[in-house]
N, C-alpha and C. Protein backbone atom coordinates (compact mmCIF):
# COMPACT_ATOMS: atom_id res chain seq x y z
N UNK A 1 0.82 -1.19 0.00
CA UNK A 1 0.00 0.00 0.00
C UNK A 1 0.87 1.26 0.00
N UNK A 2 1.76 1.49 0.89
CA UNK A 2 2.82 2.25 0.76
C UNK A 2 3.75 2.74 -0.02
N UNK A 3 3.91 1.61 -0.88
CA UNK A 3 4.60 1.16 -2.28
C UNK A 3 3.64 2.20 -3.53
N UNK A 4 2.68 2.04 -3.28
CA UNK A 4 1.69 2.20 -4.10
C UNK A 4 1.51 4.02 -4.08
N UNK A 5 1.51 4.70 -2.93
CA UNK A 5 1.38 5.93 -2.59
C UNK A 5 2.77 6.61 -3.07
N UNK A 6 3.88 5.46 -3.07
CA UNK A 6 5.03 6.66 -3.38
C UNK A 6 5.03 6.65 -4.84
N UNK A 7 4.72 5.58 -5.80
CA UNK A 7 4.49 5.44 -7.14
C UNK A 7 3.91 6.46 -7.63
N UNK A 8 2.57 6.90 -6.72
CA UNK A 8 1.60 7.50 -7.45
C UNK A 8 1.95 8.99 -7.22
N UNK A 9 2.73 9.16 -6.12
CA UNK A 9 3.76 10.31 -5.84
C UNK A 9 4.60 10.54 -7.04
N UNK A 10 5.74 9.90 -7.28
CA UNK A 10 6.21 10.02 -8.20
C UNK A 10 5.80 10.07 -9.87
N UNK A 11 4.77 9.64 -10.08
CA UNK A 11 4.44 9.78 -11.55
C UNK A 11 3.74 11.43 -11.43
N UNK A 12 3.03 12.10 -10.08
CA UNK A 12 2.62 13.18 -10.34
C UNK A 12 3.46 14.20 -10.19
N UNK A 13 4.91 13.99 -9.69
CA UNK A 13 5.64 14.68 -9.87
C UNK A 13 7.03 14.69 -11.16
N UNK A 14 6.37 13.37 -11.86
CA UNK A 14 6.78 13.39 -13.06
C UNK A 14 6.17 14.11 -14.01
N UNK A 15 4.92 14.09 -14.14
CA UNK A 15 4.28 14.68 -14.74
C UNK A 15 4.34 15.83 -14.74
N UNK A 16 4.32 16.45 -13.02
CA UNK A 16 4.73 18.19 -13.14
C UNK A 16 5.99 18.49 -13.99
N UNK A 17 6.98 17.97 -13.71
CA UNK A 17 8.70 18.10 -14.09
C UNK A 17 8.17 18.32 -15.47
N UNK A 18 7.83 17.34 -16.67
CA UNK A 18 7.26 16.73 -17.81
C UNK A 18 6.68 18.52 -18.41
N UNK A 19 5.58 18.40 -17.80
CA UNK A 19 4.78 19.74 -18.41
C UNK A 19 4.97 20.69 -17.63
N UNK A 20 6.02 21.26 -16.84
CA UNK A 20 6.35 22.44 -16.71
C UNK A 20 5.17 22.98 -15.82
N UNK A 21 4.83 22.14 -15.02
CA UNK A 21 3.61 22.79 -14.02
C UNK A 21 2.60 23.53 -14.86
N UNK A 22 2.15 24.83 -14.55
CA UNK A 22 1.09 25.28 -15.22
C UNK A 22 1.67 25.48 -16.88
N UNK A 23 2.11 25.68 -16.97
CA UNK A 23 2.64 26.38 -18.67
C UNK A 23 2.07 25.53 -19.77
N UNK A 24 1.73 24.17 -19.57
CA UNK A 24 1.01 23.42 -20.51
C UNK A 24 -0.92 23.60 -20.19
N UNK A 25 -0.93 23.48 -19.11
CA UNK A 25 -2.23 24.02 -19.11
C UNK A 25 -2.74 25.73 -19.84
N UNK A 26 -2.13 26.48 -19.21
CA UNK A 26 -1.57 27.79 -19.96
C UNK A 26 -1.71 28.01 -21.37
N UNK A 27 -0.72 27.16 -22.01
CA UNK A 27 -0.78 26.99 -23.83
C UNK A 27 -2.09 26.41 -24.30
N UNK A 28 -2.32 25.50 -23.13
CA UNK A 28 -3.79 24.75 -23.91
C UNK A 28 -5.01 25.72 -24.00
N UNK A 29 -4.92 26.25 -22.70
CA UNK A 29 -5.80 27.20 -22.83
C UNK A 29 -6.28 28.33 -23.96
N UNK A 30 -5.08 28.26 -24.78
CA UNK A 30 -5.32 29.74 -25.72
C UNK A 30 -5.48 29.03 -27.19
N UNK A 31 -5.32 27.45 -27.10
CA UNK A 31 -5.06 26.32 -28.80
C UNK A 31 -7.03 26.45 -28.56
N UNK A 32 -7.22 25.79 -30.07
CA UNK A 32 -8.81 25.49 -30.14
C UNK A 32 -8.89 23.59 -29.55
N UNK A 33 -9.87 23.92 -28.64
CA UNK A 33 -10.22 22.62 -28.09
C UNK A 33 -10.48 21.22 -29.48
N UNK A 34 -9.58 21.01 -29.43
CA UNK A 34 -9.14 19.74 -30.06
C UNK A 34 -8.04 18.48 -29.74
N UNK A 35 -8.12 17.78 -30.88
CA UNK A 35 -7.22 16.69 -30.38
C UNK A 35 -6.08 16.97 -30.67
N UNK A 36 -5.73 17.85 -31.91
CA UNK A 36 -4.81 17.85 -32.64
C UNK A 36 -4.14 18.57 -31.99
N UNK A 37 -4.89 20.12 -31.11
CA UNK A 37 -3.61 20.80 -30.14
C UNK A 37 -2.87 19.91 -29.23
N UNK A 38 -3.92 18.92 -27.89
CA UNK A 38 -2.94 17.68 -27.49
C UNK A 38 -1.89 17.38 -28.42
N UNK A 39 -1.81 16.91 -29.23
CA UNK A 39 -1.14 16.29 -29.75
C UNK A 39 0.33 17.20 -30.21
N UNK A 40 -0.35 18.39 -30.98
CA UNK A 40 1.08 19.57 -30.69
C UNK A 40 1.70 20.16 -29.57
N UNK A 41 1.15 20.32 -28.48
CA UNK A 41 1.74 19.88 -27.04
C UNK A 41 2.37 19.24 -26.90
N UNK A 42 1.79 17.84 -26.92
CA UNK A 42 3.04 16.79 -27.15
C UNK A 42 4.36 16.50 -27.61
N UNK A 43 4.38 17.03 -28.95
CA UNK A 43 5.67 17.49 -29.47
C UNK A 43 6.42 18.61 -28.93
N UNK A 44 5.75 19.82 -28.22
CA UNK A 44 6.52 20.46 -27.68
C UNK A 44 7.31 20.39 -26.46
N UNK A 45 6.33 19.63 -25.52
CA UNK A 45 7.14 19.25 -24.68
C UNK A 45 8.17 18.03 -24.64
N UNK A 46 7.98 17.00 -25.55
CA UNK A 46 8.33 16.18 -25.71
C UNK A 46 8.53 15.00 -24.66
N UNK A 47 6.72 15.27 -24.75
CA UNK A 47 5.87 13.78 -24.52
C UNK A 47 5.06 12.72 -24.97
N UNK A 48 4.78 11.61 -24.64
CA UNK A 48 3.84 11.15 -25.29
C UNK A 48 2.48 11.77 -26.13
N UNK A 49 1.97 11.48 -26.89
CA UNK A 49 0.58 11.64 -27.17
C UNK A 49 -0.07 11.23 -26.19
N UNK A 50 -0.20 10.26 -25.83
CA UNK A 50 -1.47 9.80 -24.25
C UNK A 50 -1.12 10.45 -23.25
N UNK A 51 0.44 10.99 -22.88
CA UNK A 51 0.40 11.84 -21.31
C UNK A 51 -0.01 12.80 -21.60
N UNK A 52 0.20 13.77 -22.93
CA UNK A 52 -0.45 15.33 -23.36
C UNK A 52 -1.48 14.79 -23.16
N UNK A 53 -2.62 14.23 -24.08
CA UNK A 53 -3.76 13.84 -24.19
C UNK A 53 -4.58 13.86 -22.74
N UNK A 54 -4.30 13.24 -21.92
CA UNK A 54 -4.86 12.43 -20.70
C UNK A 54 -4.48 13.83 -20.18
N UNK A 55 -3.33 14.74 -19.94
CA UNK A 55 -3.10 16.29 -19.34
C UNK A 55 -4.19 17.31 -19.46
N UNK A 56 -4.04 16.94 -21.10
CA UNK A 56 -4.92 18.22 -22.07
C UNK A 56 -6.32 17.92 -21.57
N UNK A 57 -7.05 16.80 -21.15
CA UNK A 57 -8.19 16.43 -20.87
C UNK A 57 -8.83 17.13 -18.94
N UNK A 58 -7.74 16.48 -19.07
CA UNK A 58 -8.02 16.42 -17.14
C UNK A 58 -8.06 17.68 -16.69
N UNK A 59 -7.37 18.51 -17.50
CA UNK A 59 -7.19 20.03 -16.97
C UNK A 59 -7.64 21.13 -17.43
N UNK A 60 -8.76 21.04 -18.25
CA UNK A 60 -9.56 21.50 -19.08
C UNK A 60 -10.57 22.33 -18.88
N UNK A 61 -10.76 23.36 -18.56
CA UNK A 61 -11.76 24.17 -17.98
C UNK A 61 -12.73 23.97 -18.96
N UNK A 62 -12.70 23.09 -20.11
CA UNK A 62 -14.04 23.46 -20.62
C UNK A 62 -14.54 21.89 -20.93
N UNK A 63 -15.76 21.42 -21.25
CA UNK A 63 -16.20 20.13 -21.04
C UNK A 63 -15.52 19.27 -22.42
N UNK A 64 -15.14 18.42 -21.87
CA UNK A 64 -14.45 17.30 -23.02
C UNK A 64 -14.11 15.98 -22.47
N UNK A 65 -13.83 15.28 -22.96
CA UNK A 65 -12.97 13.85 -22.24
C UNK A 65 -12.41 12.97 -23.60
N UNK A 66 -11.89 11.91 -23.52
CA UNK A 66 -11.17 10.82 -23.84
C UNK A 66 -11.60 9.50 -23.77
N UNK A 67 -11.51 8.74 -24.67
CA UNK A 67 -11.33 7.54 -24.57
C UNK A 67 -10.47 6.59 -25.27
N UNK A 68 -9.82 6.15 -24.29
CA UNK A 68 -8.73 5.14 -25.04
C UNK A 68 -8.65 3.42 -25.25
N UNK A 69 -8.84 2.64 -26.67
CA UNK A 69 -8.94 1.54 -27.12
C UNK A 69 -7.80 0.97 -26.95
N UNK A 70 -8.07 -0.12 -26.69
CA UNK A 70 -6.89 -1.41 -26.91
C UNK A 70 -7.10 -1.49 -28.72
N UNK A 71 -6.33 -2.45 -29.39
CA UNK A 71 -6.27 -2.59 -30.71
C UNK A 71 -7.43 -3.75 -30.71
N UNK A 72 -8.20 -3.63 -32.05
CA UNK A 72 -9.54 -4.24 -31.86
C UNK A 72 -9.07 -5.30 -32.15
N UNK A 73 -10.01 -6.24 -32.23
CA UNK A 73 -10.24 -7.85 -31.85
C UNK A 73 -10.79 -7.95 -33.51
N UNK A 74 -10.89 -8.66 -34.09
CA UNK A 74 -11.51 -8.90 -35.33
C UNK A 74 -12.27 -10.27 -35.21
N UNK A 75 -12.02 -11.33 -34.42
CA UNK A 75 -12.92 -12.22 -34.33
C UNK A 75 -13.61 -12.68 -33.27
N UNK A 76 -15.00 -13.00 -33.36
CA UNK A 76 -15.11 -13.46 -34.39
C UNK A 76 -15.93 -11.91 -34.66
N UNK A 77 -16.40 -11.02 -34.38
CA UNK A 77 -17.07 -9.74 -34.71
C UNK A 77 -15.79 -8.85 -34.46
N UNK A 78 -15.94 -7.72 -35.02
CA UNK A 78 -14.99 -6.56 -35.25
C UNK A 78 -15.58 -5.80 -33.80
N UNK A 79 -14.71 -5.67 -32.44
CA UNK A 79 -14.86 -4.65 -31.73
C UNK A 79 -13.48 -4.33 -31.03
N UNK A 80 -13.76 -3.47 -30.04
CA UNK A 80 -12.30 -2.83 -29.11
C UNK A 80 -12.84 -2.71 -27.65
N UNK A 81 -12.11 -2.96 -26.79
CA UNK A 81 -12.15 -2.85 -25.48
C UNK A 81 -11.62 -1.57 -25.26
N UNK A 82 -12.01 -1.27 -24.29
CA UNK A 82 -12.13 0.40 -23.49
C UNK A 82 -10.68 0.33 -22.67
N UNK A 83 -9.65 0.53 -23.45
CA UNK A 83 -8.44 0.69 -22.30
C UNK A 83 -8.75 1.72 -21.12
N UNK A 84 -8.95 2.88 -21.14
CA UNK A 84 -8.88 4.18 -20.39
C UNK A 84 -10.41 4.97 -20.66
N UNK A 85 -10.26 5.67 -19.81
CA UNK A 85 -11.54 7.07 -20.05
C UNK A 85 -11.27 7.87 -18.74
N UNK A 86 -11.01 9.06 -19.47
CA UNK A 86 -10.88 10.33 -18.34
C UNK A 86 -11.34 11.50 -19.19
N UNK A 87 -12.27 12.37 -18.38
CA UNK A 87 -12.66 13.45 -18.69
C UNK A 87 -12.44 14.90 -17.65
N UNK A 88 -13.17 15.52 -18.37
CA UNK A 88 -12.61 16.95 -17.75
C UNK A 88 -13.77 16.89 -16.31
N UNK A 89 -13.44 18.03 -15.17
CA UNK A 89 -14.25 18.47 -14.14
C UNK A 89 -15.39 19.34 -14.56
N UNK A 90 -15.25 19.57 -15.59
CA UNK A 90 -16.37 20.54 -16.12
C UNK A 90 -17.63 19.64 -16.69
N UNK A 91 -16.98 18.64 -17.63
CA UNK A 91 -17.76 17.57 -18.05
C UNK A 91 -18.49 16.55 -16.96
N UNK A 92 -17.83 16.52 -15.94
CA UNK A 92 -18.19 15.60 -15.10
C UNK A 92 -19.18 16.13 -14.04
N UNK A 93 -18.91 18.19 -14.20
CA UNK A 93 -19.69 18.42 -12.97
C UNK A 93 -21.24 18.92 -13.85
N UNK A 94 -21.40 18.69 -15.39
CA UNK A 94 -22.28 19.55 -16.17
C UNK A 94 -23.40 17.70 -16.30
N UNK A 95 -22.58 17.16 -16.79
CA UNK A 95 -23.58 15.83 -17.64
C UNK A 95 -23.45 14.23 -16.40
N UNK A 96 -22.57 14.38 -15.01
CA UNK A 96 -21.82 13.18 -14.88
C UNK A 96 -20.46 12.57 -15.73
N UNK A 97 -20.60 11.25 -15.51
CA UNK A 97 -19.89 10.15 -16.33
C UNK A 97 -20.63 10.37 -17.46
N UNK A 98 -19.73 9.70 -18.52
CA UNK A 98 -20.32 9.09 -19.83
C UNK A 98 -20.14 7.59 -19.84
N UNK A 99 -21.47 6.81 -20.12
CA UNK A 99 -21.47 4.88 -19.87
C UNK A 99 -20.95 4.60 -20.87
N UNK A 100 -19.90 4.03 -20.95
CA UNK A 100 -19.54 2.97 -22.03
C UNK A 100 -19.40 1.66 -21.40
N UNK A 101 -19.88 0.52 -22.60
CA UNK A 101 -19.40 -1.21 -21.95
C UNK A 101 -18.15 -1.12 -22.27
N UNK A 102 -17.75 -2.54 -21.62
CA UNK A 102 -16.34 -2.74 -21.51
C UNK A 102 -16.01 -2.63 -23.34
N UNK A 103 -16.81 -3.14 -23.83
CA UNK A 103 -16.19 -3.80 -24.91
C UNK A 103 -17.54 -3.11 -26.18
N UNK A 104 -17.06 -2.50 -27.23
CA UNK A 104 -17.55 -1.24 -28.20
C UNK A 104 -17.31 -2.00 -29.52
N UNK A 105 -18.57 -2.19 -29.83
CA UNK A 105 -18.83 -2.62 -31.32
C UNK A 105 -19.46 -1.54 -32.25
N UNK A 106 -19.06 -1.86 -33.71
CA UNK A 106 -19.69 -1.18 -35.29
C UNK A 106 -21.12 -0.14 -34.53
N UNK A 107 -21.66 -0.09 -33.44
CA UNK A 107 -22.91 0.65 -33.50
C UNK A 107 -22.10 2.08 -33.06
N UNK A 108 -20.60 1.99 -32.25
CA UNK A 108 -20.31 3.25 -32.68
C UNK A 108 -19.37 3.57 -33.39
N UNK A 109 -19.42 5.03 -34.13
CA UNK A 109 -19.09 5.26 -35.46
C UNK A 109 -17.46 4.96 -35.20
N UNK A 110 -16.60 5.75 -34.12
CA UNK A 110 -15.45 5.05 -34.70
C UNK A 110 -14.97 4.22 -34.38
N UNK A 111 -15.53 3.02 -33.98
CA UNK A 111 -15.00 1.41 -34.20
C UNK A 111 -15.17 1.23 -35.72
N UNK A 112 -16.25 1.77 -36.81
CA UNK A 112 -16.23 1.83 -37.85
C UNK A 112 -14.51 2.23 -38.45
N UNK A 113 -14.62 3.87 -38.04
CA UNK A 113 -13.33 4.14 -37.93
C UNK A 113 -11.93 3.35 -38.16
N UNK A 114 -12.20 2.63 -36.90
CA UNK A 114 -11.13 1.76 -36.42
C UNK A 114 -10.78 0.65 -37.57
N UNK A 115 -12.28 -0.23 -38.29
CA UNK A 115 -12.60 -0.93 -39.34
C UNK A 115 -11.99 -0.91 -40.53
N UNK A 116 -12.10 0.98 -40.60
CA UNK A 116 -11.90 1.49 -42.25
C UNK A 116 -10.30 1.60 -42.15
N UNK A 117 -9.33 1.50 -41.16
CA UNK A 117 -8.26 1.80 -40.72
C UNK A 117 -8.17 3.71 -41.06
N UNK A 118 -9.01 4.19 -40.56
CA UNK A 118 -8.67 5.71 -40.62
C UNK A 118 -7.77 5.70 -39.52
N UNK A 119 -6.61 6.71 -39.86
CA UNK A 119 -5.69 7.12 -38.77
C UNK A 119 -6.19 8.01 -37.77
N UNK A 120 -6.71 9.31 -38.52
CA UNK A 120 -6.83 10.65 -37.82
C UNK A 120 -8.10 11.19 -38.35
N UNK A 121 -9.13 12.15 -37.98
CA UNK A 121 -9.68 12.97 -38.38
C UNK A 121 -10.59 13.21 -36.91
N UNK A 122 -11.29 14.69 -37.38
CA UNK A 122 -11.74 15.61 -36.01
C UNK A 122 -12.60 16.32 -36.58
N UNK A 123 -13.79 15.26 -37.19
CA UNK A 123 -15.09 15.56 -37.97
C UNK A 123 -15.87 14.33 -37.57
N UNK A 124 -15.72 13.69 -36.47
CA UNK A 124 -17.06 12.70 -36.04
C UNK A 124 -18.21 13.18 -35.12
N UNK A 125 -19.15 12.70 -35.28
CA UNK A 125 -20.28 13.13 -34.69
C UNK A 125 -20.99 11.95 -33.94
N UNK A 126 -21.52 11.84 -32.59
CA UNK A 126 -22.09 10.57 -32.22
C UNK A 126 -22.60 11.27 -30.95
N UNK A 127 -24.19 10.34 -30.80
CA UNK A 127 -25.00 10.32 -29.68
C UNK A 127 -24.78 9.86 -28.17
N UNK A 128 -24.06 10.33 -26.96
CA UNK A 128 -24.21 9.41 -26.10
C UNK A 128 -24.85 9.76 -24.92
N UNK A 129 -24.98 9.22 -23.89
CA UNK A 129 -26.03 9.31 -22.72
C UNK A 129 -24.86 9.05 -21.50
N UNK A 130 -25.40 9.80 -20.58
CA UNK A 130 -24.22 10.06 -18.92
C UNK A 130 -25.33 9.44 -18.06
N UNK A 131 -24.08 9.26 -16.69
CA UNK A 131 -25.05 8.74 -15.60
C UNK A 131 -25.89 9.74 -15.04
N UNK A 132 -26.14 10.85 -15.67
CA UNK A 132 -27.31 12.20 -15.52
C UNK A 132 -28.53 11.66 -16.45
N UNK A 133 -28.24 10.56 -17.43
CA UNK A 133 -28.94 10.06 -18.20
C UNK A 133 -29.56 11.21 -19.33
N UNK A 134 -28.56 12.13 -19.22
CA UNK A 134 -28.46 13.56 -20.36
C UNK A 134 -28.27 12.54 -22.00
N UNK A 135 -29.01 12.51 -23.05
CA UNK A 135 -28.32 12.48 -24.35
C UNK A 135 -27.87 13.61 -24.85
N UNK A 136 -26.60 13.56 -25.37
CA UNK A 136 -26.32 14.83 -26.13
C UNK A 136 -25.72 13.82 -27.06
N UNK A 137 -25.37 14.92 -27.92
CA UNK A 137 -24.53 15.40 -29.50
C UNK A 137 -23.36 15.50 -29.03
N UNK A 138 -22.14 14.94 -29.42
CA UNK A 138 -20.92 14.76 -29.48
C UNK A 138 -20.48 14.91 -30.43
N UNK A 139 -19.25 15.87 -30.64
CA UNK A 139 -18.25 15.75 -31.34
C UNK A 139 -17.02 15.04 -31.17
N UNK A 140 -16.46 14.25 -32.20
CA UNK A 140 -15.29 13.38 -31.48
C UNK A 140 -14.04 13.37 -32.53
N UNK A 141 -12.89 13.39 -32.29
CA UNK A 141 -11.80 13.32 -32.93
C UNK A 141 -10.93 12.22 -32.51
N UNK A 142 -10.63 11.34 -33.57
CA UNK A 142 -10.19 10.44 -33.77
C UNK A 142 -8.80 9.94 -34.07
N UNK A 143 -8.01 9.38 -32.98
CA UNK A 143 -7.05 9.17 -33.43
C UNK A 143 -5.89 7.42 -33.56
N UNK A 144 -5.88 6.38 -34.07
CA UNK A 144 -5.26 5.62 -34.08
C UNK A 144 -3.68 5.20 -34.50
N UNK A 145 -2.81 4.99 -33.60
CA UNK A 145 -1.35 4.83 -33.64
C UNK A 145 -0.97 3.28 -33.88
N UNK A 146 -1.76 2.69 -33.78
CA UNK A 146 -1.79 0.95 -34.01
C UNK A 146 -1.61 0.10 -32.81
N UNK A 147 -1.48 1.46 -31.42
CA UNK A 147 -1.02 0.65 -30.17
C UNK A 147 -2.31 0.80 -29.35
N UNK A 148 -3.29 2.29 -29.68
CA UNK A 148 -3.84 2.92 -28.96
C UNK A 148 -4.71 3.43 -30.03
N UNK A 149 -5.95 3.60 -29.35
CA UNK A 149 -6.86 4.44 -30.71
C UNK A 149 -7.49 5.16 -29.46
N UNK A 150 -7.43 6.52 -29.59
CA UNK A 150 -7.70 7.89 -28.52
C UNK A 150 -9.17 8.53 -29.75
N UNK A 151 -9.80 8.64 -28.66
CA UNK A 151 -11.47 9.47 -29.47
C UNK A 151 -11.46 10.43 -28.52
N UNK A 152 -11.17 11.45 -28.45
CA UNK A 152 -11.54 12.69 -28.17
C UNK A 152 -13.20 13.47 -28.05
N UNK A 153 -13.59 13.36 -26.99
CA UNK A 153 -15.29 14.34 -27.30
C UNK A 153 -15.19 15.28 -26.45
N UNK A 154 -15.97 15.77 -27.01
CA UNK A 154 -17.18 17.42 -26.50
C UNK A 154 -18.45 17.50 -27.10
N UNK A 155 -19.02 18.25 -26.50
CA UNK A 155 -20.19 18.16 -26.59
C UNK A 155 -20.25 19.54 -27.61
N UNK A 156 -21.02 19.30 -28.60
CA UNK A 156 -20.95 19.92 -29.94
C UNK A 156 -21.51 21.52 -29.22
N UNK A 157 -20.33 22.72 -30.02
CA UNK A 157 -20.38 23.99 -29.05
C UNK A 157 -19.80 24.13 -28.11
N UNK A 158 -18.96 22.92 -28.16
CA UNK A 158 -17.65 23.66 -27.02
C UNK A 158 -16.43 23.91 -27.57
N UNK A 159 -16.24 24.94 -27.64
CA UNK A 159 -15.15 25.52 -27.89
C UNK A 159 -14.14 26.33 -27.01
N UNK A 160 -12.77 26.66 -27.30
CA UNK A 160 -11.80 27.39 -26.44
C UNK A 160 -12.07 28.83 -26.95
């Protein structure tokens, strides 16, 4: 247990070291809420895509979140398991959670995505429902590296 507290110590003070304490929140703040700024973050600081990503999310004054796939399964049906999901405090304090099952088949659009082998794009649109049992309109941006497939949402009208 102890073990466990200094780990989790240390990765958040990796993370500070990493992004320069506020200064990445800072930059994000002034990019247009997308995936693609994460992702140029990333290169600037020279971090992962998933630590920007999962940063750019969590610290977000405005409503958005993440979700991150394992590489899909093709048999015997085409789906992906839900590696990760973290969203913003804004998102969480406006709609709740957002429900996803463990495991995401063709009914949403980018497991299609995932299907067609699209890499990138930040023009998807999809319906989902929170434990507020709110449906909204989502916008989602899409991204697959072949290790990780990251979907990016907001709720359509959110902007930086």
């Amino acid at each position: 247990m102890v073990l466990l507290i200094f780990e989790r110590e240390a990765s958040h003070f990796a993370s500070a070291v990493l992004f320069q304490l506020d200064r990445f929140n800072a930059l994000a703040e002034k990019m247009p809420l997308k995936l693609s700024s994460a992702m140029k973050l990333a290169r600037s600081f020279g971090a992962s895509n998933q630590a920007a990503i999962r940063r750019y999310v969590e610290h977000s004054r405005k409503r958005c979140a993440c979700l991150v796939l394992e590489p899909p399964a093709t048999q015997p049906v085409f789906c992906a398991n839900v590696r990760n999901y973290f969203q913003s405090p804004a998102l969480q304090a406006d709609v709740g959670n957002l429900i996803w099952p463990q495991t995401l088949g063709l009914e949403f659009p980018f497991i299609l995505d995932l299907k067609l082998r699209r890499r990138f794009h930040e023009n998807g649109l999809i319906h989902l429902s929170s434990t507020a049992l709110v449906p909204l309109p989502f916008d989602y941006h899409f991204f697959n590296n072949t290790y990780n497939t990251f979907v990016f949402l907001k709720p359509q009208g959110e902007e930086n």
